[in-house]
N, C-alpha and C. Protein backbone atom coordinates (compact mmCIF):
# COMPACT_ATOMS: atom_id res chain seq x y z
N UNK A 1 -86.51 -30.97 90.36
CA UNK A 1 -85.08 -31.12 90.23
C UNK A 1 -84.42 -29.80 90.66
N UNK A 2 -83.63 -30.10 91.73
CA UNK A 2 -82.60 -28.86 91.95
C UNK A 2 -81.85 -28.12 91.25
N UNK A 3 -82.41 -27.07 91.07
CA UNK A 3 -80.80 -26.34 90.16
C UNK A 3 -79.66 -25.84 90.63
N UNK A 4 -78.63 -25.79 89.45
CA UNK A 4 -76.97 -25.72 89.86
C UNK A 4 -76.86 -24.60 89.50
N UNK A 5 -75.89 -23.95 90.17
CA UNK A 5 -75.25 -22.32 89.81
C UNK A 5 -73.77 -22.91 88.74
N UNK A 6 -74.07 -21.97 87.40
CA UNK A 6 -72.93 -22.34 86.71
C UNK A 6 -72.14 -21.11 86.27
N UNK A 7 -70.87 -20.94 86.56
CA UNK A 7 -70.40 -19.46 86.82
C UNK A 7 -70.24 -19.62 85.42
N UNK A 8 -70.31 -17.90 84.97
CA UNK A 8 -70.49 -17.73 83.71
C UNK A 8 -68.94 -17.93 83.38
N UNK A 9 -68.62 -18.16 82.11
CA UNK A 9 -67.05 -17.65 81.50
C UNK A 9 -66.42 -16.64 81.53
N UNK A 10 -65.06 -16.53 81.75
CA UNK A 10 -64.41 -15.53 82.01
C UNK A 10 -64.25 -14.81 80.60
N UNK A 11 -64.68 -13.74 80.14
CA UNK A 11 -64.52 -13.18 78.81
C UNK A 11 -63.20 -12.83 78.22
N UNK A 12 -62.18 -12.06 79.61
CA UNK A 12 -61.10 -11.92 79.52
C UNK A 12 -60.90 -10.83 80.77
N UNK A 13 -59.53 -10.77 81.06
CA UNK A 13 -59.02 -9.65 82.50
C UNK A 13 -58.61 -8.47 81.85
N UNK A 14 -58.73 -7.56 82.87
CA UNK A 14 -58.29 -6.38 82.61
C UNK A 14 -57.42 -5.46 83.56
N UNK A 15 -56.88 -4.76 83.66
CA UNK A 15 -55.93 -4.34 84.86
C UNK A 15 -56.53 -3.20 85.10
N UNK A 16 -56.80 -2.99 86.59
CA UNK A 16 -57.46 -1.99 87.31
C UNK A 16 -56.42 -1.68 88.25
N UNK A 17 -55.81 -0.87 88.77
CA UNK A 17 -54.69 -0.62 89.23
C UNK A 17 -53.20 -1.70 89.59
N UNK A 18 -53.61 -2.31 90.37
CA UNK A 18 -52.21 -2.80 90.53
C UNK A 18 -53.26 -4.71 90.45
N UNK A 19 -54.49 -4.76 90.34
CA UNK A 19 -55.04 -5.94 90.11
C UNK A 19 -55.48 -6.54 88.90
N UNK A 20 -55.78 -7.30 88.60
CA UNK A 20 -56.33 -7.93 87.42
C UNK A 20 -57.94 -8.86 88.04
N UNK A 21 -58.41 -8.16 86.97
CA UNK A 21 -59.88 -8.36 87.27
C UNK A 21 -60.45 -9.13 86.68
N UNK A 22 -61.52 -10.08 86.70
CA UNK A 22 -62.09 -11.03 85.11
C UNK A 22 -63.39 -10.17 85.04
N UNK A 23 -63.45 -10.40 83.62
CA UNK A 23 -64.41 -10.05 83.23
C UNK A 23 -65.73 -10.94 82.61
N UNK A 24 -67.00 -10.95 83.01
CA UNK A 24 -67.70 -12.43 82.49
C UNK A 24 -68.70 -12.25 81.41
N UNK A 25 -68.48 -13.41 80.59
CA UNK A 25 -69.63 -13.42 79.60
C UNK A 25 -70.93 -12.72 80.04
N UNK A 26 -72.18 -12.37 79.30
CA UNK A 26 -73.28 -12.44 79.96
C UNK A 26 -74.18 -12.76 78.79
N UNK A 27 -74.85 -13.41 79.13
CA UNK A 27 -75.83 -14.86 78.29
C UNK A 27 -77.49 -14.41 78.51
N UNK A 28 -78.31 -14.42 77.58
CA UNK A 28 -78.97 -14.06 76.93
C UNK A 28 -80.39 -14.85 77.66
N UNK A 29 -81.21 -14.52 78.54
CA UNK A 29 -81.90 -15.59 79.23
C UNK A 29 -81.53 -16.38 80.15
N UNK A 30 -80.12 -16.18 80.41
CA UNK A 30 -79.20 -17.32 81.10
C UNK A 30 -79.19 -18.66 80.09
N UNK A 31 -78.80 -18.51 78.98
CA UNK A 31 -78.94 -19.63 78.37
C UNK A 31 -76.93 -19.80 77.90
N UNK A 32 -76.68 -20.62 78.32
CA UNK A 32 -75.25 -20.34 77.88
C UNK A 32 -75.03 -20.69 76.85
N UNK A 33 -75.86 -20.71 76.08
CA UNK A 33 -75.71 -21.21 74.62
C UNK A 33 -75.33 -19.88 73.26
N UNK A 34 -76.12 -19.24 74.31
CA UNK A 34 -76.65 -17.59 73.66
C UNK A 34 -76.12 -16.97 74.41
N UNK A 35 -74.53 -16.45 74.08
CA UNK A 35 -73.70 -15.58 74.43
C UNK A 35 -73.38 -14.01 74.10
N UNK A 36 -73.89 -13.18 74.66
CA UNK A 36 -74.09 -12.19 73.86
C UNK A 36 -72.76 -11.05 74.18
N UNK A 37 -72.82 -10.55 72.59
CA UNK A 37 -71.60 -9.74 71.96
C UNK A 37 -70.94 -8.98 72.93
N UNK A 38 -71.73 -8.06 72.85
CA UNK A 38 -71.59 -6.32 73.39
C UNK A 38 -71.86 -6.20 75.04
N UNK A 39 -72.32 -7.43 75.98
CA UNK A 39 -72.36 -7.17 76.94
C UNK A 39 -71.55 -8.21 77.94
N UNK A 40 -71.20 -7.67 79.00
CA UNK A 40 -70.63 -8.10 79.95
C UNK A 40 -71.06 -7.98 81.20
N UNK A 41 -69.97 -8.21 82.38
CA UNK A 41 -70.65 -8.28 83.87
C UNK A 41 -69.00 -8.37 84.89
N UNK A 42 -68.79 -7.93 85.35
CA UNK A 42 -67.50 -8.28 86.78
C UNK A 42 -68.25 -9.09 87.71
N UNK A 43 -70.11 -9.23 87.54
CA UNK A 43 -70.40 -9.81 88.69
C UNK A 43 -70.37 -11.43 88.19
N UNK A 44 -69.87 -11.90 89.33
CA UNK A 44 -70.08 -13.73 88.85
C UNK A 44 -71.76 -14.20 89.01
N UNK A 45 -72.19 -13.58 90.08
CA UNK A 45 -73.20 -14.03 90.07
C UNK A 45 -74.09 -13.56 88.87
N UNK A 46 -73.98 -12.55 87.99
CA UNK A 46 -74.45 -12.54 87.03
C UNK A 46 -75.68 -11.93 87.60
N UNK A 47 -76.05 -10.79 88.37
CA UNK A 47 -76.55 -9.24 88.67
C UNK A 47 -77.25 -8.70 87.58
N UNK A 48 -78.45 -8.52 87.17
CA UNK A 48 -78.57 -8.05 85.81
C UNK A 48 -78.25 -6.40 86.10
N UNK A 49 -78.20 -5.56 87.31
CA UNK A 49 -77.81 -4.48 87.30
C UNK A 49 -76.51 -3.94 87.13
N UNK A 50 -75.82 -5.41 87.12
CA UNK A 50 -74.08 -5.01 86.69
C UNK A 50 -74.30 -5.25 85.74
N UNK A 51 -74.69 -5.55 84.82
CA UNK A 51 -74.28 -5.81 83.32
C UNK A 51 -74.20 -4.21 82.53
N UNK A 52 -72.74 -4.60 81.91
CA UNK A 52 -72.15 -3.03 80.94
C UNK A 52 -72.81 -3.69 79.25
N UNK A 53 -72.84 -2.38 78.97
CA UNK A 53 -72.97 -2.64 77.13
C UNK A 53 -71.41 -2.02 76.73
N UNK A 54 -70.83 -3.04 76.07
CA UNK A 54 -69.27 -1.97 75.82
C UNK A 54 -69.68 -0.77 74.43
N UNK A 55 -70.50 -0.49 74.10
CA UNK A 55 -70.42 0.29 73.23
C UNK A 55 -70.83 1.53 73.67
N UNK A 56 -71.37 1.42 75.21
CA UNK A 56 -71.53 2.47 75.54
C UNK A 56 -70.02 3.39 76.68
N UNK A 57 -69.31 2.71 76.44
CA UNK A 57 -67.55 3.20 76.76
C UNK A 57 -67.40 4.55 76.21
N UNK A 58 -66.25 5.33 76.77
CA UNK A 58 -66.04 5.99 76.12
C UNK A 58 -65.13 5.70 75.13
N UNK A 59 -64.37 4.53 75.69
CA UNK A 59 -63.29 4.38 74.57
C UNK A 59 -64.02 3.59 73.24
N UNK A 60 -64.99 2.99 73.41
CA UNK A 60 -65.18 2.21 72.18
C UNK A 60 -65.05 2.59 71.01
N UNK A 61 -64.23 1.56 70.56
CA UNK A 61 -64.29 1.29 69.04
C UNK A 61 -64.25 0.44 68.41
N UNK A 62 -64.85 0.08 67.35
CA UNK A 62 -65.42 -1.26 66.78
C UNK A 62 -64.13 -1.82 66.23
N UNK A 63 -63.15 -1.37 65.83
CA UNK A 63 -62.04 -2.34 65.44
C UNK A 63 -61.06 -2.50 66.35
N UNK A 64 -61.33 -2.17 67.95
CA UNK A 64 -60.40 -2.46 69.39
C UNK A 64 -61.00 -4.23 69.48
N UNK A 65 -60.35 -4.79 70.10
CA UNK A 65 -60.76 -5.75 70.76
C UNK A 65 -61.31 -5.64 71.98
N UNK A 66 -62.75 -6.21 72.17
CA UNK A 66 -63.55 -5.50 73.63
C UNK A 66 -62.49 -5.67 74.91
N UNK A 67 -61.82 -5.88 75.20
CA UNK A 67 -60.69 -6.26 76.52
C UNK A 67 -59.58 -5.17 76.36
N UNK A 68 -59.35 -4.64 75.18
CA UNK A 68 -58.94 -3.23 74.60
C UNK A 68 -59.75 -2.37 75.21
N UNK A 69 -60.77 -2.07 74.96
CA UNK A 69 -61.70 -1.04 74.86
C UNK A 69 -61.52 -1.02 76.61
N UNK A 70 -62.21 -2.07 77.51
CA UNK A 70 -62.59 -1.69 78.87
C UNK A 70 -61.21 -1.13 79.33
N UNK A 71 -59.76 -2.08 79.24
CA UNK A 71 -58.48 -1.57 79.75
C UNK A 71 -58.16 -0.23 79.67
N UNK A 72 -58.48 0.05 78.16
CA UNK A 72 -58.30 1.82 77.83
C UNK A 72 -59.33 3.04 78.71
N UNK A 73 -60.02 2.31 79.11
CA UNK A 73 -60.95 3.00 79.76
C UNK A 73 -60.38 3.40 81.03
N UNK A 74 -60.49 1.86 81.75
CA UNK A 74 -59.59 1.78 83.04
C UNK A 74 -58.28 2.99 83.03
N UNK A 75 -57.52 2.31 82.39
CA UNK A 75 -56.40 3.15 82.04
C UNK A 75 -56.06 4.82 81.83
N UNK A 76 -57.51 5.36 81.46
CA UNK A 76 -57.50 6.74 80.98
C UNK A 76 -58.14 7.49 82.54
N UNK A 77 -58.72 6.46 83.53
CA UNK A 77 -59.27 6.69 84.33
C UNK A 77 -60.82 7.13 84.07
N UNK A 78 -61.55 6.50 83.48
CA UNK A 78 -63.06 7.24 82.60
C UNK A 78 -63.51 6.23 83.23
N UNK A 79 -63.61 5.20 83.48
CA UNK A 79 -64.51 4.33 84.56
C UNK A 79 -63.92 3.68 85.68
N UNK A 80 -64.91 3.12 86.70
CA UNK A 80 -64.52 2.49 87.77
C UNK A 80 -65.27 1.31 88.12
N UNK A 81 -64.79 0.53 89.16
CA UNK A 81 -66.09 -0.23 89.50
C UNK A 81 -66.21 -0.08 91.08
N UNK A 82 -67.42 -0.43 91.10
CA UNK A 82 -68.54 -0.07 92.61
C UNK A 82 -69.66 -0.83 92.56
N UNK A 83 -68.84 -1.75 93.73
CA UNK A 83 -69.98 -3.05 93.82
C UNK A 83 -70.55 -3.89 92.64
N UNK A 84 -69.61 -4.18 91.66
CA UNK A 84 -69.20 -5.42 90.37
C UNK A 84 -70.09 -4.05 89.48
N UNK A 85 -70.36 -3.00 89.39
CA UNK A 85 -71.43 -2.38 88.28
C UNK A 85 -69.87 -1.10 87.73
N UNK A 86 -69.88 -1.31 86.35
CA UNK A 86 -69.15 -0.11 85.95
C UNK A 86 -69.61 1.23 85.84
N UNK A 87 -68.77 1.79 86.77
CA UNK A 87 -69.33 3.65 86.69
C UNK A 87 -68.28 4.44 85.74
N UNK A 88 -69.16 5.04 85.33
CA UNK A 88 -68.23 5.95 84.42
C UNK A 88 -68.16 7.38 84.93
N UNK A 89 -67.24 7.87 85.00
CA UNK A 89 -66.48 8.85 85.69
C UNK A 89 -67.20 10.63 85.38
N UNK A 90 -67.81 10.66 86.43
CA UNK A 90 -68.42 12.19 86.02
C UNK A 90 -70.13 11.90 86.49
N UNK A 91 -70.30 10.60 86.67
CA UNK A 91 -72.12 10.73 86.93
C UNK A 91 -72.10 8.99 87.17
N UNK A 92 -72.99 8.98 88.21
CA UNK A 92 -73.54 7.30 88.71
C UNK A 92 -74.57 7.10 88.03
């Protein structure tokens, strides 16, 4: 049986200069059942080398809302993205 590509969920957008970006779930095995917390992806295809842990932000904080946390980041200029993978500002 053929398999289907099923784009992950949009977690939520964030504004990167004058754009708005989505940001996607990233699922645990590829199981979309098993959605996991702390990590994300900009890639749709779901890249395991793009996948971010938000706790490793600089902005994080556990009582921001994660779509808080990446924007503030964006915003402070402390990360970027390059080729769907988040870089954080000062070292690749």
């Amino acid at each position: 049986m053929p398999l289907v590509m099923i784009p992950p969920q949009v977690a939520f957008t964030v504004s990167v200069g004058d754009s708005e970006v989505s940001v996607y779930h990233v699922y645990k095995n590829g199981n979309f059942n098993n959605c996991m917390t702390y990590w994300y992806t900009f890639d749709e295809a779901e890249g395991e080398d793009n996948e971010f842990d938000i706790r490793e932000l600089p902005t994080y904080d556990e009582d921001l809302r994660h779509e808080d946390v990446v924007g503030l980041a964006f915003y402070r200029g402390l990360v970027r993205i390059n080729n769907n993978q988040l870089i954080t500002e000062g070292g690749e």
